[in-house]
Protein backbone atom coordinates (compact mmCIF):
# COMPACT_ATOMS: atom_id res chain seq x y z
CA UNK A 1 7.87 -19.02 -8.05
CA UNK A 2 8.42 -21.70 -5.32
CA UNK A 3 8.10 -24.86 -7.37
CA UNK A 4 6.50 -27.49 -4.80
CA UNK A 5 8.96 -30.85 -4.60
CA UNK A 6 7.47 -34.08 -3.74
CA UNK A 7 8.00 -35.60 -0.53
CA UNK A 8 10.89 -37.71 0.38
CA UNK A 9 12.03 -39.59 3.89
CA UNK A 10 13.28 -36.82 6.28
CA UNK A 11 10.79 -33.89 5.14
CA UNK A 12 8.74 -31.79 7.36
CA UNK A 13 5.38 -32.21 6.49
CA UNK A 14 1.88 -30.65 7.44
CA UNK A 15 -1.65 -32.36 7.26
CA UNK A 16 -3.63 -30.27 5.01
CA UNK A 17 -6.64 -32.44 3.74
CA UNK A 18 -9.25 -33.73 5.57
CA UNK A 19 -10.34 -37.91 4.85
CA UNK A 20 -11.57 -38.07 1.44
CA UNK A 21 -13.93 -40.82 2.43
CA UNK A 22 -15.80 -38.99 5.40
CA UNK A 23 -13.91 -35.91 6.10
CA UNK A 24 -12.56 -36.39 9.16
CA UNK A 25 -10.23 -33.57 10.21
CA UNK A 26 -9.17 -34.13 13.63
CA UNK A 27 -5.28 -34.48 12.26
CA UNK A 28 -5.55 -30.63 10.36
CA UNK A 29 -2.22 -29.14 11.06
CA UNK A 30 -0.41 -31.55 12.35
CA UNK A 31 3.29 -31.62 11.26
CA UNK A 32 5.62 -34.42 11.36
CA UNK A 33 8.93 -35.40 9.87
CA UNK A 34 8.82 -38.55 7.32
CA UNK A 35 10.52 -41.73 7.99
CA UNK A 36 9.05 -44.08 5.89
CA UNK A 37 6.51 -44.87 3.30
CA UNK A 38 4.21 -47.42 3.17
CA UNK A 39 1.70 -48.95 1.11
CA UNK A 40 -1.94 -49.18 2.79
CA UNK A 41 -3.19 -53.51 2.73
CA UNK A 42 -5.76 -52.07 5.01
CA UNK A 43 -9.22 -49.72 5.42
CA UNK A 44 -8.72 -46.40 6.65
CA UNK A 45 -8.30 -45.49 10.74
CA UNK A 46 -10.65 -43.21 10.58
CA UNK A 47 -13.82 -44.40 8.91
CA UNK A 48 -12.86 -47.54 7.75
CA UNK A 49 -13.40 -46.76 3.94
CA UNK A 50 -10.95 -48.83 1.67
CA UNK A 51 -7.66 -47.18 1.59
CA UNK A 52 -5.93 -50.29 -0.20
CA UNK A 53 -3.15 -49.50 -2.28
CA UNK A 54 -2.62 -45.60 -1.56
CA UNK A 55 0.72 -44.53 -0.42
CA UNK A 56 0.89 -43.72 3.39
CA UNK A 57 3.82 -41.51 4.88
CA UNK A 58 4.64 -42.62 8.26
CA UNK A 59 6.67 -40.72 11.50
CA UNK A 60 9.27 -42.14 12.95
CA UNK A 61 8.18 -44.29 15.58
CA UNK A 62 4.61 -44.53 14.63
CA UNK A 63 3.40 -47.80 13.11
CA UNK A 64 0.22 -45.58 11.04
CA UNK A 65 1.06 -42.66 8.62
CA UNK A 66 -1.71 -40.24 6.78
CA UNK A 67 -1.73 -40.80 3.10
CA UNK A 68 0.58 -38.53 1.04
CA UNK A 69 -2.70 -36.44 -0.74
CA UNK A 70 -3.60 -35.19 2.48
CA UNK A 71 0.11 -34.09 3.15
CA UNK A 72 1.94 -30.83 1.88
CA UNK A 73 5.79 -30.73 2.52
CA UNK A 74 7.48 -27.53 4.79
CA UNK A 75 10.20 -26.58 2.78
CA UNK A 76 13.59 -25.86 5.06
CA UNK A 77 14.68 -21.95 5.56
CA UNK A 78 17.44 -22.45 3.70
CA UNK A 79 15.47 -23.26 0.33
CA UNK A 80 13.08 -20.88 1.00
CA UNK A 81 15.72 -18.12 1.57
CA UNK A 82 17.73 -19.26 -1.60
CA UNK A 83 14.29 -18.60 -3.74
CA UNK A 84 15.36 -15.07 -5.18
CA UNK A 85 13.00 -13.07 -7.78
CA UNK A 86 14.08 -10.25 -9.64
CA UNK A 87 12.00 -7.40 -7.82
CA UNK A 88 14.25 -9.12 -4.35
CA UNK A 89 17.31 -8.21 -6.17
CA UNK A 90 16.37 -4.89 -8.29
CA UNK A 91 17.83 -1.55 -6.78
CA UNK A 92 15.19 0.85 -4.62
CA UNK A 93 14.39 3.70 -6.16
């Protein structure tokens, strides 16, 4: 089984969450890669409900991010294809 690995600077990430606070989910789907973190001082962009303290992950280039709960990380091909189970490897039949 894929074990998930949390996200560093220089992942691929996808939004998968919509806003806790009023489910906004115009940003679904979205992928970026992660330059930074951050840590929010400030209310959310969406809705405005207190985001103050959560951890943000930011693109490169972009002065916002999308807090790290709503984010799932794309693991690169090569980890993926280095994932072997035993029924990958068993003989056929």
């Amino acid at each position: 089984m894929l074990m998930d690995k949390p996200i560093s600077v220089g992942d691929l990430v996808v939004v998968v969450r919509p806003c806790k606070a009023c489910g906004d989910t115009r940003w679904l789907g979205d992928t970026f890669r992660v330059s930074e973190f951050f840590t929010s001082r400030e209310p959310s962009l969406c809705c405005g409900e207190e985001s103050a303290g959560e951890v943000y992950a930011c693109a490169e280039g972009e002065d916002e991010g999308m807090p790290l709960r709503e984010l799932k990380r794309i693991p690169p091909l090569d980890e993926l294809e280095g994932q072997r189970t035993e029924e990958n490897l068993k003989e056929p039949a």
